[in-house]
Protein backbone atom coordinates (compact mmCIF):
# COMPACT_ATOMS: atom_id res chain seq x y z
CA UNK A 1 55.96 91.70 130.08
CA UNK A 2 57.81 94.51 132.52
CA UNK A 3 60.40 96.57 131.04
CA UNK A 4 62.87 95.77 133.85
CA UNK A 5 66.23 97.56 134.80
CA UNK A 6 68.81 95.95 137.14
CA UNK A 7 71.67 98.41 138.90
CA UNK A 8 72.73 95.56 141.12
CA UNK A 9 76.11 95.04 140.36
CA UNK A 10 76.55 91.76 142.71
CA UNK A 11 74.25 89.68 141.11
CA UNK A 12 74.95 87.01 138.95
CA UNK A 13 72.00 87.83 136.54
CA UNK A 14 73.00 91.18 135.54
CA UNK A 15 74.53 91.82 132.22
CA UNK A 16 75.44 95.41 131.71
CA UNK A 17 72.05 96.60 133.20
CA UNK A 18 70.03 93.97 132.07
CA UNK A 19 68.70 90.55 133.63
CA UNK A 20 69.92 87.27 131.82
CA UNK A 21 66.24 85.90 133.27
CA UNK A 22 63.32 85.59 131.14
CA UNK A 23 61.56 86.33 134.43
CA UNK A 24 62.30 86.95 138.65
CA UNK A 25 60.51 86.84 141.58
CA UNK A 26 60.28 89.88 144.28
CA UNK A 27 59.42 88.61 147.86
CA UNK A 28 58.25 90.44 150.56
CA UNK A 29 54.98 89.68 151.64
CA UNK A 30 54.31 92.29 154.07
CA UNK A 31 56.60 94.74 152.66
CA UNK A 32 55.43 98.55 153.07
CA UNK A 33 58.77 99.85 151.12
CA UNK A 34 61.13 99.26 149.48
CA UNK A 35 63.77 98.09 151.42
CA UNK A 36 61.42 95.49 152.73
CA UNK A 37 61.41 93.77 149.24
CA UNK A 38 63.85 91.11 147.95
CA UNK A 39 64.55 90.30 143.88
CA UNK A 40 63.88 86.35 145.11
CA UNK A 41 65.73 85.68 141.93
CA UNK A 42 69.25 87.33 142.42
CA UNK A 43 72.16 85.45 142.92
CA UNK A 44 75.78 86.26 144.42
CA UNK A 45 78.12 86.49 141.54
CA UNK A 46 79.15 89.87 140.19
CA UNK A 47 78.20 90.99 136.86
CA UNK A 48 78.23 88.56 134.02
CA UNK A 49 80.21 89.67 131.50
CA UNK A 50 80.34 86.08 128.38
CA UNK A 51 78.47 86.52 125.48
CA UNK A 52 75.45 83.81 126.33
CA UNK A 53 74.68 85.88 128.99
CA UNK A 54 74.62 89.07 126.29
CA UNK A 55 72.47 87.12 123.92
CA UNK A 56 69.80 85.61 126.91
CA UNK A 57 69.58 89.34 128.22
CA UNK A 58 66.46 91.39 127.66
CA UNK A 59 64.76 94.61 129.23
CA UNK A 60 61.24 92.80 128.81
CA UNK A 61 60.64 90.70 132.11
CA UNK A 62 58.10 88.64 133.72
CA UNK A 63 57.60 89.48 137.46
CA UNK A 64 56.07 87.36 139.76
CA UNK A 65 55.84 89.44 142.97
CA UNK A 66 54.76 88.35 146.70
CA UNK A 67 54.87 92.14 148.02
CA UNK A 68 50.79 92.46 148.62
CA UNK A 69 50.51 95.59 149.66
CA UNK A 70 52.19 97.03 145.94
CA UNK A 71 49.82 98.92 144.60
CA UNK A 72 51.36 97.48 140.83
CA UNK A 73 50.51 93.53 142.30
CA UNK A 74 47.50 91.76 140.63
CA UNK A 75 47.40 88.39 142.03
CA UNK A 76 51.20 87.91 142.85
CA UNK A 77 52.01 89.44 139.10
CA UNK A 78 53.22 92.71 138.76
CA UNK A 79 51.63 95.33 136.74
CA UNK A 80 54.36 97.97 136.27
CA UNK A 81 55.39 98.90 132.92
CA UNK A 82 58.73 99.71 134.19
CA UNK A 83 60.45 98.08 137.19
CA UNK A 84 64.03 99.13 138.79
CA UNK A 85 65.70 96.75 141.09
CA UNK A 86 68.70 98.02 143.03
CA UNK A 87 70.41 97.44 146.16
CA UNK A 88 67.03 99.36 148.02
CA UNK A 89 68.90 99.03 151.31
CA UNK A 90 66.75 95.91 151.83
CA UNK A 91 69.68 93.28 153.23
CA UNK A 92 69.53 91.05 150.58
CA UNK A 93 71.47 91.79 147.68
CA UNK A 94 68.40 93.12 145.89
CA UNK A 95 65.01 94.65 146.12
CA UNK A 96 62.17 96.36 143.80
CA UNK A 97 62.42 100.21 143.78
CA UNK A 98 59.37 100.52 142.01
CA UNK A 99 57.60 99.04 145.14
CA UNK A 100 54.83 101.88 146.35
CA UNK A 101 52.26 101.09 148.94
């Protein structure tokens, strides 16, 4: 599992910093940065703030990711030990600053 670390404020999935998701996807199948990734996974909402979302939230991840070209993807899993995903600019809501080509 990923040590992962959300900053993305918007999504529902966030709890102080944490994801309420035992795992996420990041698309962005061609992606060569950043900004050209997408947390598949995050959802419009704001940050959750009752306590089942305190108790289901965890820094260790799974992450499924679609960005090929990451050097941290090993058939569509990610390999990172630790994985930020903030609003990288990418559009979406979210994307994986830990992407590097």
């Amino acid at each position: 599992m990923n040590t992962l670390g959300c900053s993305v404020s918007s999504c529902g999935n966030n709890c102080s910093g944490l994801c309420s998701l035992n795992s996420i996807n990041v698309g962005g199948g061609n992606a060569t940065s950043s900004s050209e990734t997408t947390c598949a996974s995050y959802r419009p909402g704001g940050s959750a703030s009752n306590s089942a979302c305190h108790t289901q939230a965890s820094p260790k991840t799974d992450i499924a990711c679609k960005a090929c070209n990451c050097t941290h993807n090993d058939n569509c899993k990610c390999t990172a030990g630790t994985v930020s995903i903030d609003t990288c600019g990418c559009g979406s809501g979210a994307g994986c600053r830990t992407f590097q080509e």
